[in-house]
Protein backbone atom coordinates (compact mmCIF):
# COMPACT_ATOMS: atom_id res chain seq x y z
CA UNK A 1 -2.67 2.16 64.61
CA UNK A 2 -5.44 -0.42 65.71
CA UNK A 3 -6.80 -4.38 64.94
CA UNK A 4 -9.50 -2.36 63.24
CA UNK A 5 -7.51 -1.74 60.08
CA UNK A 6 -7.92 -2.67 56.16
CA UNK A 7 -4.45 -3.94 55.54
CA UNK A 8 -3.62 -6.19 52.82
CA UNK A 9 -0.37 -7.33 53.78
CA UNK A 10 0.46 -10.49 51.34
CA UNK A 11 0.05 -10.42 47.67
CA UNK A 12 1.84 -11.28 44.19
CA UNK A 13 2.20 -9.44 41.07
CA UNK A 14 3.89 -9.87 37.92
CA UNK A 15 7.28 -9.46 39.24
CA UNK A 16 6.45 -13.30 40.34
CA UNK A 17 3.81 -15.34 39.62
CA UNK A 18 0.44 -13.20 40.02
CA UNK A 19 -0.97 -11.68 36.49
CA UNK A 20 -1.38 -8.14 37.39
CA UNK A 21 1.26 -5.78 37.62
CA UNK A 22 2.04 -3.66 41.07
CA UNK A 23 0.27 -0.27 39.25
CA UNK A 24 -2.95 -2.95 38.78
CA UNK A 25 -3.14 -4.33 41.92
CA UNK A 26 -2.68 -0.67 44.13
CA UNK A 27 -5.61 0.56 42.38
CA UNK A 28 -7.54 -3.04 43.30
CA UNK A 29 -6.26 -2.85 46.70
CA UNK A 30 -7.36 1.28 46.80
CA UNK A 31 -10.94 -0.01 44.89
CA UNK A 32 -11.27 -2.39 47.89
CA UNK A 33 -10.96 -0.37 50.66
CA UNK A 34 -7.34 -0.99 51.12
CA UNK A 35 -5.24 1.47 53.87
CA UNK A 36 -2.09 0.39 54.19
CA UNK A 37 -0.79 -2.49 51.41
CA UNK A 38 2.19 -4.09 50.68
CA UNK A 39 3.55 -6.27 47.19
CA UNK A 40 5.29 -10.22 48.56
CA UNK A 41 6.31 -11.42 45.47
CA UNK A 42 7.85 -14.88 45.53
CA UNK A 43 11.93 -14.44 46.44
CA UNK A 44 11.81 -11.20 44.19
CA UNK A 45 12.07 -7.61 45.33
CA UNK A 46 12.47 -5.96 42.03
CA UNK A 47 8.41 -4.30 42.08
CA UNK A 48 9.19 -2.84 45.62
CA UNK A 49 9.89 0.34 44.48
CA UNK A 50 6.92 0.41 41.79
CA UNK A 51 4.49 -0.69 44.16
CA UNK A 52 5.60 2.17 46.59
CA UNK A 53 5.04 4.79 44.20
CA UNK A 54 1.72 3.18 42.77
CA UNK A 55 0.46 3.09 46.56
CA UNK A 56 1.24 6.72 47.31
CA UNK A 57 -0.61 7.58 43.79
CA UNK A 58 -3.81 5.59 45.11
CA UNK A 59 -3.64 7.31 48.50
CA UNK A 60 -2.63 4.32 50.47
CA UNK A 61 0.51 3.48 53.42
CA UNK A 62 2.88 1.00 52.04
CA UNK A 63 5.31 -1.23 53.87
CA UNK A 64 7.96 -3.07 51.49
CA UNK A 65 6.93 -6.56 51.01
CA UNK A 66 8.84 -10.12 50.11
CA UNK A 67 7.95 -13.77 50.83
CA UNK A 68 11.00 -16.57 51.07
CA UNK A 69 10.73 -20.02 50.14
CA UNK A 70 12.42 -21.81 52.66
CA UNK A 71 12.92 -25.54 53.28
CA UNK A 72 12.03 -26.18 57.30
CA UNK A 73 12.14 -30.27 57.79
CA UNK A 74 11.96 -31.56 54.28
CA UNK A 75 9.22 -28.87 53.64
CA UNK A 76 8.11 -25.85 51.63
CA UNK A 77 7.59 -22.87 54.16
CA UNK A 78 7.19 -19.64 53.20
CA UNK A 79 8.14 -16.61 55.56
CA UNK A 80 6.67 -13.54 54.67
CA UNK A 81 9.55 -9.94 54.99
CA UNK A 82 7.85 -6.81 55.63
CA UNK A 83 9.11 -2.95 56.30
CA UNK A 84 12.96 -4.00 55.09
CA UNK A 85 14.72 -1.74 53.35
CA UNK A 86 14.43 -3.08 49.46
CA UNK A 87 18.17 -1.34 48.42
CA UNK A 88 19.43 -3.99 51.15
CA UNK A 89 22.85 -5.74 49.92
CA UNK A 90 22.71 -8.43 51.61
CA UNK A 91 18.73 -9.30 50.94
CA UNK A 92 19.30 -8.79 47.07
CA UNK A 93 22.27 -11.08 47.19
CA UNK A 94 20.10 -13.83 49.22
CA UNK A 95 17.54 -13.64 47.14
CA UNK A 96 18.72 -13.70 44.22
CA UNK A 97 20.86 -17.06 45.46
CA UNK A 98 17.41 -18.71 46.66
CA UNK A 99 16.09 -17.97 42.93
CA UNK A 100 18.79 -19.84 41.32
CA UNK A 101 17.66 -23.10 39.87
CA UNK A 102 14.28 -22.40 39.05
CA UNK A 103 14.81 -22.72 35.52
CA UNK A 104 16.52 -26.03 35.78
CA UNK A 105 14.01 -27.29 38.19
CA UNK A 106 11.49 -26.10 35.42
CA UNK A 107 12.57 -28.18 32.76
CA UNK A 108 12.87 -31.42 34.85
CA UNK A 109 9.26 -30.74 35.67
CA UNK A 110 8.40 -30.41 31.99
CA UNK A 111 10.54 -33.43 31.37
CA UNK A 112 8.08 -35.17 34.23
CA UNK A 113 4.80 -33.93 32.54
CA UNK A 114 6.25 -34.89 28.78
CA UNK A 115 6.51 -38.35 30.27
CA UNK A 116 2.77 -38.83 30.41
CA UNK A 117 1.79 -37.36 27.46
CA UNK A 118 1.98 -33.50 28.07
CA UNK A 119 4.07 -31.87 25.72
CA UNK A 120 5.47 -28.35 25.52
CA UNK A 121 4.92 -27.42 28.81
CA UNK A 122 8.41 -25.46 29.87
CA UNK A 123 7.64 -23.11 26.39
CA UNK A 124 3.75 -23.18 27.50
CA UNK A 125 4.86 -21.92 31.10
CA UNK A 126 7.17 -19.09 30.09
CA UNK A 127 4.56 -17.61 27.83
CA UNK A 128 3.10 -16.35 31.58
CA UNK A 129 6.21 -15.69 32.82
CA UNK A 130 7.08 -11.81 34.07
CA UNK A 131 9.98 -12.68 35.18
CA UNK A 132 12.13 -15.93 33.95
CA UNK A 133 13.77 -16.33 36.71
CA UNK A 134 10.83 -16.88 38.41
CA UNK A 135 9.11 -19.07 36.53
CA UNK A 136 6.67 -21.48 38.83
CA UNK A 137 4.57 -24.42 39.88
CA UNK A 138 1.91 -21.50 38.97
CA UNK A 139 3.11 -20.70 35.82
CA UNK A 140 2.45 -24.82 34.62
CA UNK A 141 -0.43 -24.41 36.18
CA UNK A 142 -2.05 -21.60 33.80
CA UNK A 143 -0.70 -23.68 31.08
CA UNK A 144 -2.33 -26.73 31.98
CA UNK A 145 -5.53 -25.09 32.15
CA UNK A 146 -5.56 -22.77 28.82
CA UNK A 147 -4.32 -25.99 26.87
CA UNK A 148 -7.61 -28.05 29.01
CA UNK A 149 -5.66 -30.82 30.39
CA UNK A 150 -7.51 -29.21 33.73
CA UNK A 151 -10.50 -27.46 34.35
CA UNK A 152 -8.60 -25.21 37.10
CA UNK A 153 -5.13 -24.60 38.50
CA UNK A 154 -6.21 -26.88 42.01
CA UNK A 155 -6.85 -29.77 39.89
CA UNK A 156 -3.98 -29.45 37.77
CA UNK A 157 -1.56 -28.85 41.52
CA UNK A 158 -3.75 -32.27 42.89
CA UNK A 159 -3.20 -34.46 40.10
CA UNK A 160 0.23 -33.37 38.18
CA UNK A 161 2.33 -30.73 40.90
CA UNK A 162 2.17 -32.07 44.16
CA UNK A 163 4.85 -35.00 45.98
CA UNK A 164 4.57 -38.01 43.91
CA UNK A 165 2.93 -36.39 40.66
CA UNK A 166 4.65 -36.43 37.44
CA UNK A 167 5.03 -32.99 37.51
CA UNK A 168 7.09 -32.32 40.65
CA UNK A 169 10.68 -31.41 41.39
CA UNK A 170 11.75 -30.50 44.45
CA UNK A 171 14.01 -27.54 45.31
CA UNK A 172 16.14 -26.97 47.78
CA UNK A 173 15.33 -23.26 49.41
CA UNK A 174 16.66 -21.21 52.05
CA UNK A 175 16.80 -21.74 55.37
CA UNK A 176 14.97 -20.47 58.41
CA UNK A 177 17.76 -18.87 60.06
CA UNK A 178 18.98 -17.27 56.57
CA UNK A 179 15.81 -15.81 55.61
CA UNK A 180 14.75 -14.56 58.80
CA UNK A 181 18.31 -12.46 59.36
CA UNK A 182 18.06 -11.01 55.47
CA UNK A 183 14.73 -9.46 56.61
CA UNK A 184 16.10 -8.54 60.39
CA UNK A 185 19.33 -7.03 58.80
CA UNK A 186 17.67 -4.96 56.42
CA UNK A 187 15.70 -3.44 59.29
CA UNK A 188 12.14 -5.49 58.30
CA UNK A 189 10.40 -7.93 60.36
CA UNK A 190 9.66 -11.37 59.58
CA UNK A 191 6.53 -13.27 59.22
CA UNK A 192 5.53 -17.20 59.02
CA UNK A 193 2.93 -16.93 56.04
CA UNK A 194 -0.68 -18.64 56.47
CA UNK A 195 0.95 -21.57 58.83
CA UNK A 196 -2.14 -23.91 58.17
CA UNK A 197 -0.92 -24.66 54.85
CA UNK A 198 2.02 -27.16 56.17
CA UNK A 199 0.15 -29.69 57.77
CA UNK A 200 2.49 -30.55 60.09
CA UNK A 201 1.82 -32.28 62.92
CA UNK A 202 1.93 -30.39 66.20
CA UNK A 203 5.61 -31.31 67.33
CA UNK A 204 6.51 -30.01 63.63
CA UNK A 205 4.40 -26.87 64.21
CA UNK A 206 5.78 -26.31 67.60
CA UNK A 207 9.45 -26.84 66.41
CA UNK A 208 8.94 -24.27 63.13
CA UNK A 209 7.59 -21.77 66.03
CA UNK A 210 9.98 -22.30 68.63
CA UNK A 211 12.53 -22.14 65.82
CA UNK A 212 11.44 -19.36 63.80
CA UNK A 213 11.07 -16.87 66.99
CA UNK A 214 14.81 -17.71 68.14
CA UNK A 215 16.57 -16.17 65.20
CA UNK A 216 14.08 -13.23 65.20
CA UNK A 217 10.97 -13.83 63.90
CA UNK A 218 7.92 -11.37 65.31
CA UNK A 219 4.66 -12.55 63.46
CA UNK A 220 2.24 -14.65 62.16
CA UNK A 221 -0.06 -14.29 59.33
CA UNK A 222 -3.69 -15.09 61.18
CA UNK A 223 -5.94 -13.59 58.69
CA UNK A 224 -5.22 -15.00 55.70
CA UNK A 225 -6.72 -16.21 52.57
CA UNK A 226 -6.44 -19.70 52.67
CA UNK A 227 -7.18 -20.05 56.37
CA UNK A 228 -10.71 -21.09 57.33
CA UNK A 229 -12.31 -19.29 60.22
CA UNK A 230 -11.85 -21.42 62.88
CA UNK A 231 -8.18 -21.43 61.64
CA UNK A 232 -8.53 -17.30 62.48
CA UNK A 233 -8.92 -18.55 66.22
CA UNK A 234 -6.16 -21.49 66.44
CA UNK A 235 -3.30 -19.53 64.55
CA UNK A 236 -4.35 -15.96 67.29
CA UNK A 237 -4.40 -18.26 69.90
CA UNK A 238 -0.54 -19.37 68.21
CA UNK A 239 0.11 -15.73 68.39
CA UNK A 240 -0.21 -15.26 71.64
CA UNK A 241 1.24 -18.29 73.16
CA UNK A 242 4.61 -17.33 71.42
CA UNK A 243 4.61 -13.49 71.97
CA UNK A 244 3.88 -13.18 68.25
CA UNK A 245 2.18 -9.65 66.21
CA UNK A 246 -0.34 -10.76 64.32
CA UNK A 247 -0.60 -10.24 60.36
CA UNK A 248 -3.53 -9.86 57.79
CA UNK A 249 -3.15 -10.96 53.74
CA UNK A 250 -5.24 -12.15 50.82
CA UNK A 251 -2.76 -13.79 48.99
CA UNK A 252 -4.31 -12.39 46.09
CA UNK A 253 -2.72 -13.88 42.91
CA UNK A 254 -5.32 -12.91 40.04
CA UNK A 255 -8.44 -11.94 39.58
CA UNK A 256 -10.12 -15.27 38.31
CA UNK A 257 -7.64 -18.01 40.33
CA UNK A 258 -7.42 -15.93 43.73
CA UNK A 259 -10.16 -17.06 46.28
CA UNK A 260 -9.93 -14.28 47.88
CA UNK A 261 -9.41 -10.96 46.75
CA UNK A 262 -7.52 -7.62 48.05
CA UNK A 263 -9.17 -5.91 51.22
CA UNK A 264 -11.64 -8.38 51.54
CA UNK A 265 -10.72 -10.39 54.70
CA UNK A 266 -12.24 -10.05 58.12
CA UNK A 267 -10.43 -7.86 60.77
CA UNK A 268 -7.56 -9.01 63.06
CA UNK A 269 -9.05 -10.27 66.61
CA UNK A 270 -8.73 -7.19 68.75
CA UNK A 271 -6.43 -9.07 71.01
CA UNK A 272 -3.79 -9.42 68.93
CA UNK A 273 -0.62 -6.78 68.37
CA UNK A 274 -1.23 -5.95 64.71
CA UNK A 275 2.18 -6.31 63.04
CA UNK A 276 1.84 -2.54 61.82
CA UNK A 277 2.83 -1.43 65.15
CA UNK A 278 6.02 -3.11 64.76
CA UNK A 279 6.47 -0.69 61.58
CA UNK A 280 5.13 2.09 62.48
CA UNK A 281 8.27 3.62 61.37
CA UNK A 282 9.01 1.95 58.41
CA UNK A 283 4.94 2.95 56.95
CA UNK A 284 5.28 4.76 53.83
């Protein structure tokens, strides 16, 4: 395949915390111009098979999708599994281990946000809830906003779900090394999702890199929705400098909270190896 592709390679459906299910968002992906597509929900592979057969209704290629919370120097990173196969032992057992305590961590973040004055918010959260065991930052979020405590989900992550707001809880996630062998093992390769996000500081960066590419890791998400176009540049430029592929994904989330929606990004620099390549035998 080439650079010059419309893949939407990074995006969440009910199965986790987006709103639409995997049937709703193939035929938004196929709408936008979408080729080849694949479903990440959050530490959940339970829609891979739905999404497969919704993508092959639409007309598109498909590549099983995941994305793993994992905890890399006291922080949230998320690496992105694509082309695995989703019957995989060993990846069902590991995530499903990584998903345990969500539930818990859910009600000591309601217990956080009942402290100053928001009450209800654990039974608020589940109402948009697909999946319980899931249940998310996100989810409080879309609470929060319905009942008008904020005017959008950003304000309601700035002021009440962040470090230091009454709202957070940490949790502890995988590891690096663990997530990236689930997806190697079950013949997928793995991906560090829009790597801007972290702010670390360039030793941090470097060591997540360095890191990530010794136990396996192949790519980089470089086109991506929360990435800013000079961003595009520094994160090929990343790419390159570590032997990386190169991956493309909106993120998309829902229809009204999503900045950017399925099939809409810019192309992959040309002189990047597109992460497809790398699959080319795992495409649907």
């Amino acid at each position: 395949m080439t650079s010059i592709l419309n893949a939407d390679l990074h995006c969440h459906s009910v199965v986790s915390d987006g709103t639409l299910t995997p049937e709703l968002l193939a035929e938004r992906a196929r709408k936008n111009g979408v080729e080849l597509w694949a479903l990440t929900d959050h530490d959940e592979i339970g829609g891979q098979h739905r999404a497969a057969a919704a993508a092959k209704a639409q007309g598109m290629k498909y590549l099983t999708g995941t994305e793993i919370s994992v905890t890399f120097i006291g922080t949230t990173v998320h690496i992105v599994g694509l082309g695995f196969n989703p019957d995989d032992e060993n990846m069902i057992a590991g995530l499903q281990k990584t998903r345990g305590g969500r539930r818990e961590r859910a009600m000591e973040m309601s217990d956080g946000l009942d402290k100053v004055g928001i009450k209800g918010a654990f039974d608020g959260a589940l109402k948009y809830v697909g999946n319980p065991d899931l249940i998310s930052r996100t989810h409080f979020g879309r609470f929060l906003v319905e009942t008008g405590v904020c005017k959008d989900t950003n304000e309601v992550f700035r002021k009440y779900l962040t470090e230091g707001k009454p709202g957070y809880v940490e949790h502890k996630w995988a590891n690096l090394k663990d997530a990236v062998t689930w997806i190697r093992q079950g013949g997928g390769v793995a991906v560090i999702a829009h790597p801007a996000r972290y702010k670390f500081t360039a030793n941090e960066e470097y060591a997540l890199f360095t890191e990530f590419k010794a136990h396996g890791g192949q790519a980089v998400e470089v086109v991506t929705g929360s990435h800013t176009a000079a961003e595009y540049v520094t994160y090929a430029a990343t790419a390159l400098e570590f032997g990386l592929a190169a991956s493309r994904g909106s993120d998309f989330h829902d229809p009204s909270e999503s900045h950017t929606d399925l099939g809409t990004l810019p192309y992959l620099p040309g002189n990047l190896t597109p992460v497809w390549d790398l699959l080319a035998d795992r495409i649907r």
